[in-house]
N, C-alpha and C. Protein backbone atom coordinates (compact mmCIF):
# COMPACT_ATOMS: atom_id res chain seq x y z
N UNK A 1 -2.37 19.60 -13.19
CA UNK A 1 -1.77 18.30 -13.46
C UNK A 1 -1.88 17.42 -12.23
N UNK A 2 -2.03 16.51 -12.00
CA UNK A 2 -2.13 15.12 -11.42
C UNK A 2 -1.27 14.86 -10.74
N UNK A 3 -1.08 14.52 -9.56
CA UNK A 3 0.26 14.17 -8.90
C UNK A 3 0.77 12.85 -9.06
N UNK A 4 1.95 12.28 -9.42
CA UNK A 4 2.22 11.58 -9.79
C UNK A 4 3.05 10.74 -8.58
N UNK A 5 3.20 10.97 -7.79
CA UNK A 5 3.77 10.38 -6.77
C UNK A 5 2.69 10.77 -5.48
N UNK A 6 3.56 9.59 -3.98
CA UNK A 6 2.76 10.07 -3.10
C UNK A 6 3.60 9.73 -1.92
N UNK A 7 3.80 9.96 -0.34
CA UNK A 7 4.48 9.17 0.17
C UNK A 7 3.61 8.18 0.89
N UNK A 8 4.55 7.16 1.17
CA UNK A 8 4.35 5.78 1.66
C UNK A 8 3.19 6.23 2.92
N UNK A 9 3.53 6.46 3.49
CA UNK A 9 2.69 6.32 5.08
C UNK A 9 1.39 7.12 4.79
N UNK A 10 1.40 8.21 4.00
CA UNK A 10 0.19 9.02 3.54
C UNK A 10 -0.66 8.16 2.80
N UNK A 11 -0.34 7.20 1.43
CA UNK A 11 -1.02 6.75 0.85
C UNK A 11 -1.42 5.36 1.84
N UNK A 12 -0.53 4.82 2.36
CA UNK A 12 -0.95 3.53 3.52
C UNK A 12 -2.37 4.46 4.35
N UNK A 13 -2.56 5.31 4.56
CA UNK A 13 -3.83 5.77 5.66
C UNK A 13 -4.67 6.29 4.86
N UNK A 14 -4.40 7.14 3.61
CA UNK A 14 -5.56 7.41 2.49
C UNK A 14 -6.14 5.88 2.14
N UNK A 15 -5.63 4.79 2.05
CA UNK A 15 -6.40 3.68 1.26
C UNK A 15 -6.59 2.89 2.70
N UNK A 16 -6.81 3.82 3.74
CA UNK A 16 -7.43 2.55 4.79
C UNK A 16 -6.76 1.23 5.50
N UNK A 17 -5.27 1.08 4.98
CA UNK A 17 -4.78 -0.01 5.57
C UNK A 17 -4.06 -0.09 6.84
N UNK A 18 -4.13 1.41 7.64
CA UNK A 18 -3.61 1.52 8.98
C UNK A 18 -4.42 3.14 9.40
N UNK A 19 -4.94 2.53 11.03
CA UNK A 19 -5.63 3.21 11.04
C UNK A 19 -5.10 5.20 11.86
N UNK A 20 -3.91 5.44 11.54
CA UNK A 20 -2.84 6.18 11.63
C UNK A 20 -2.26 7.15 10.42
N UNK A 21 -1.60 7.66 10.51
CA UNK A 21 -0.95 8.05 9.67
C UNK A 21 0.52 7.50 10.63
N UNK A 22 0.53 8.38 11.98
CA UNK A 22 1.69 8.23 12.72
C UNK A 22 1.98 5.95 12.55
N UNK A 23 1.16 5.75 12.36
CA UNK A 23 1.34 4.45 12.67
C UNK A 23 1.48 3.70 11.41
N UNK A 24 1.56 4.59 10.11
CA UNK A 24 2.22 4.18 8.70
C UNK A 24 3.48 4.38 8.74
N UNK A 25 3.86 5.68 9.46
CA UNK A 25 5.28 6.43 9.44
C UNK A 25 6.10 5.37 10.69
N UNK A 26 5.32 4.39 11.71
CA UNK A 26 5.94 3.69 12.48
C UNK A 26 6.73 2.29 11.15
N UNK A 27 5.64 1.86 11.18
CA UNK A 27 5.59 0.51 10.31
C UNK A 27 6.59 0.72 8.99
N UNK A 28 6.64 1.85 8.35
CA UNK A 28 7.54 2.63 7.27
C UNK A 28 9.22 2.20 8.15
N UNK A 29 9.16 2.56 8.92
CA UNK A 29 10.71 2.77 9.32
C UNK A 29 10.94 1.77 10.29
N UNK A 30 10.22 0.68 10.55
CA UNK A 30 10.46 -0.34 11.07
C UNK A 30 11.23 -1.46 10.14
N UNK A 31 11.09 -1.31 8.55
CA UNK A 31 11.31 -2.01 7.54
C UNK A 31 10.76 -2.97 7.39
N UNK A 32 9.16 -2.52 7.53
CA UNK A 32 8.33 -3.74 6.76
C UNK A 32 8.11 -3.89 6.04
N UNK A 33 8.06 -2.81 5.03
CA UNK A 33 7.77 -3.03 3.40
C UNK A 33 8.74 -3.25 2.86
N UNK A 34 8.59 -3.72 1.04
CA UNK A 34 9.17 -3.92 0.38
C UNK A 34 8.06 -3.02 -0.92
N UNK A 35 9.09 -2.35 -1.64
CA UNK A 35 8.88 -1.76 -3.12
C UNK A 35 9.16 -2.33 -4.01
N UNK A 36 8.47 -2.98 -4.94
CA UNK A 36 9.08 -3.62 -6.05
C UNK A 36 10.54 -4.07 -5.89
N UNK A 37 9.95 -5.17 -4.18
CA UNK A 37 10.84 -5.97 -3.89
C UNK A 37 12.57 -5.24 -3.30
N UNK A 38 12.56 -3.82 -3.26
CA UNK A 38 13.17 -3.19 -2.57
C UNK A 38 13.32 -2.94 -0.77
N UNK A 39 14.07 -3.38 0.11
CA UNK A 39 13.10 -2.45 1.36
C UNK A 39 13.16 -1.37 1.64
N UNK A 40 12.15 -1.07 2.04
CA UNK A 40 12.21 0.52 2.70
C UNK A 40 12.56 0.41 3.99
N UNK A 41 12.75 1.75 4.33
CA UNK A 41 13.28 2.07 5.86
C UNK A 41 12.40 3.93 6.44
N UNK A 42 12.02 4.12 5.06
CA UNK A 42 11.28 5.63 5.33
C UNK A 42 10.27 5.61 5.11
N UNK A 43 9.26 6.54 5.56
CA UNK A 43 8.03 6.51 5.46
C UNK A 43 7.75 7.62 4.38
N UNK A 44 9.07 8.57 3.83
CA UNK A 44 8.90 9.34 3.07
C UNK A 44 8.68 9.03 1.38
N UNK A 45 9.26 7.58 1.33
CA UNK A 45 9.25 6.92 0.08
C UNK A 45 8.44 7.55 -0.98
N UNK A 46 8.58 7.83 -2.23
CA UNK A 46 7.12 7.66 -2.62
C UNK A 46 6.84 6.79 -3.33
N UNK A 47 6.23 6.16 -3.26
CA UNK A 47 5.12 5.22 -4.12
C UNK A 47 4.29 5.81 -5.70
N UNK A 48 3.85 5.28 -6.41
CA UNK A 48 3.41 5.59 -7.93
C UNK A 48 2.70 4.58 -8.27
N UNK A 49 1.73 4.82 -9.34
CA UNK A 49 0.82 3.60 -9.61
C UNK A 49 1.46 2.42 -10.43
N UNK A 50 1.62 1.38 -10.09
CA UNK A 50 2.25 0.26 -10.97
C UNK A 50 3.20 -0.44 -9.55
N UNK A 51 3.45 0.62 -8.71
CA UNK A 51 4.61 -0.16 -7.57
C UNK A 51 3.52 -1.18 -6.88
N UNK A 52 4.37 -2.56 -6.55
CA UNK A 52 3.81 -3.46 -5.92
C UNK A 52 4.67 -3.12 -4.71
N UNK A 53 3.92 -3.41 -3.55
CA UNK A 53 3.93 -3.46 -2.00
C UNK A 53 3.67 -4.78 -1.45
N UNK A 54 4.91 -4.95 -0.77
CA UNK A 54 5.09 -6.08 0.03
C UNK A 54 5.17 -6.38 1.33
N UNK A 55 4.38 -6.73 2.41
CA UNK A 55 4.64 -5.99 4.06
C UNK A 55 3.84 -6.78 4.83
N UNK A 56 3.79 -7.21 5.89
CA UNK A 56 3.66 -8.03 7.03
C UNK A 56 2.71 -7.14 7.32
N UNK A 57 1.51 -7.11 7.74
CA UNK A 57 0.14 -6.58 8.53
C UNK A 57 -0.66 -7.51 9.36
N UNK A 58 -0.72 -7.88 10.68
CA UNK A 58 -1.64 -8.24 11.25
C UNK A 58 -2.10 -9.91 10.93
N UNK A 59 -0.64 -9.90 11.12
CA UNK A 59 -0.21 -11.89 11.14
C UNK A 59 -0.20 -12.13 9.40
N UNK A 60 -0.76 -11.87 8.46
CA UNK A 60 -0.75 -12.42 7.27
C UNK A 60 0.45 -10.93 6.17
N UNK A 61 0.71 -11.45 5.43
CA UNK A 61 1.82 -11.01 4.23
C UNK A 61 1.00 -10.46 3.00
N UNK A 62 0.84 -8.86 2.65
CA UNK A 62 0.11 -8.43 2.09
C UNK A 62 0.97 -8.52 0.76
N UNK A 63 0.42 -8.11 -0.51
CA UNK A 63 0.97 -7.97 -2.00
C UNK A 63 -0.02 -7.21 -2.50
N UNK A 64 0.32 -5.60 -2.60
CA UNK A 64 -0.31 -4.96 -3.32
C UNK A 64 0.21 -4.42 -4.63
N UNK A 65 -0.51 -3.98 -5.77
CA UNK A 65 -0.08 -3.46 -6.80
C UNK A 65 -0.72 -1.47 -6.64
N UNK A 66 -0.22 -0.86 -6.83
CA UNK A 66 -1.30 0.43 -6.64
C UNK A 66 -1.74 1.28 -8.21
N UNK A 67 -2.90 0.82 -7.81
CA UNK A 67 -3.56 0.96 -9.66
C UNK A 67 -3.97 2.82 -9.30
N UNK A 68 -3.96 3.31 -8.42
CA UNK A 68 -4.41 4.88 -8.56
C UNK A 68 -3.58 4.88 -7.27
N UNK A 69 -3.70 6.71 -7.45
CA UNK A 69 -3.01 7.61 -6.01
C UNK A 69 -4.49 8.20 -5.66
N UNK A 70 -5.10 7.76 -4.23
CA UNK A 70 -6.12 8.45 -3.81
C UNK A 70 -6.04 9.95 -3.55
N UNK A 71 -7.09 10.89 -3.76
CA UNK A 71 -7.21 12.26 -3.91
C UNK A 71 -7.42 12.72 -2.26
N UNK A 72 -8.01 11.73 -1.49
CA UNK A 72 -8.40 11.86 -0.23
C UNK A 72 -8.63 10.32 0.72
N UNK A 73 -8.77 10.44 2.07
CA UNK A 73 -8.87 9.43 2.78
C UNK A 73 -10.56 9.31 2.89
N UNK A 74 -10.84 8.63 1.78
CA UNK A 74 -12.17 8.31 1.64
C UNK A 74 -12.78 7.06 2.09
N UNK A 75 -14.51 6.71 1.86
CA UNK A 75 -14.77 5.70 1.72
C UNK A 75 -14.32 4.37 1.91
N UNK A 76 -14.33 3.21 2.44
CA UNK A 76 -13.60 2.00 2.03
C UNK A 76 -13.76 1.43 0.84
N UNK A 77 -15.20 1.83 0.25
CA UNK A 77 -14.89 1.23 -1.25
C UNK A 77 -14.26 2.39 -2.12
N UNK A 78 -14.27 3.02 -1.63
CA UNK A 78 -13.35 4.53 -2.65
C UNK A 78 -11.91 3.74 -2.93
N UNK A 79 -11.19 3.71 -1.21
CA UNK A 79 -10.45 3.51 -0.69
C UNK A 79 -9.73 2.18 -1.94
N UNK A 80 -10.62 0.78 -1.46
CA UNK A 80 -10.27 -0.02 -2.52
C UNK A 80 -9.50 -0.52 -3.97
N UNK A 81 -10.14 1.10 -4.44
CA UNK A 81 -10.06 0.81 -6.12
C UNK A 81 -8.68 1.72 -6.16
N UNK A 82 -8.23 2.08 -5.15
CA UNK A 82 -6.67 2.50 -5.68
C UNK A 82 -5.53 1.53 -5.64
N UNK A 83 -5.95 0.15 -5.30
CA UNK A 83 -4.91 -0.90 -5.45
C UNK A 83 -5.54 -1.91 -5.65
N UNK A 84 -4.90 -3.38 -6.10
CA UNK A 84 -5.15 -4.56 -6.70
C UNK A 84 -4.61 -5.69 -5.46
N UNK A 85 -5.20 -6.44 -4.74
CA UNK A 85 -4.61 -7.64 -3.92
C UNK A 85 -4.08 -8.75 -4.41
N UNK A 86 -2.76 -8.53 -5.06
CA UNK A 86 -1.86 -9.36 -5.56
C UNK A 86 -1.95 -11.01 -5.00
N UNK A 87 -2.38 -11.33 -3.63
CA UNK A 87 -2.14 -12.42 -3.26
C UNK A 87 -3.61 -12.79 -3.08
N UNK A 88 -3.96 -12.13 -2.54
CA UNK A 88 -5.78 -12.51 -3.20
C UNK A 88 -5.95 -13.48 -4.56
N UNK A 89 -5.36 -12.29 -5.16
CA UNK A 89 -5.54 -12.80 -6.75
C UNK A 89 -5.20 -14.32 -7.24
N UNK A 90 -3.85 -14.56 -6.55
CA UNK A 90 -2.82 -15.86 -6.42
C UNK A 90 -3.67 -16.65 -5.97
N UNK A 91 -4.51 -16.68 -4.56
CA UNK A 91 -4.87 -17.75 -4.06
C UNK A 91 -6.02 -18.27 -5.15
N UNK A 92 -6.61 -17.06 -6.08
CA UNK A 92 -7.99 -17.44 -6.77
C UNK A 92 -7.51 -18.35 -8.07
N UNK A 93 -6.55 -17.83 -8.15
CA UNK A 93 -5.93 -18.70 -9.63
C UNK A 93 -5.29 -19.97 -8.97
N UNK A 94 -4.92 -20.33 -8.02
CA UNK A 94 -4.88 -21.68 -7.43
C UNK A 94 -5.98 -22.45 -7.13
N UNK A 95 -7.20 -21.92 -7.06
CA UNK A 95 -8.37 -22.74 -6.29
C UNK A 95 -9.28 -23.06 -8.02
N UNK A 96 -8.90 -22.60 -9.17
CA UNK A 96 -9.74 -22.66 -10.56
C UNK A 96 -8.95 -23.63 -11.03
């Protein structure tokens, strides 16, 4: 069976968005994220596909949705297709 959960700082370095694990588990307990608008404070959280992620990275304000739980810290386009760029998306439906 499929794992259905994952924690926060593991899946933040499986999908490539910090180049750490220790430095997901920093950013985790610093209270940068938000869970479906919740904050966190642990890096143990877990996360599931459908939770949107909300969090300050490297001057700009990310919005992710997580459409899969990666199996491994793969590829960057592997990496990719386990979440959706919520604000990406926003800016494209403003510019049509």
């Amino acid at each position: 069976m499929a794992d259905t959960a994952m924690r926060l700082d593991r899946f933040l370095w499986f999908v490539r968005l910090v180049k750490t694990r220790p430095l997901a588990q920093a950013l985790a307990e610093q209270g940068h994220f938000r869970i479906d608008g919740r904050p966190i404070a642990k890096a143990h959280v877990a996360v599931r596909p459908g939770n949107v992620l909300t969090f300050a990275l490297n001057g700009t304000v990310r919005m992710l949705r997580i459409e899969a739980l990666p199996a491994r810290r793969g590829p960057c386009t592997e990496a990719r297709t386990c979440y959706c760029d919520l604000a990406n998306a926003s800016q494209a439906d403003r510019q049509d």
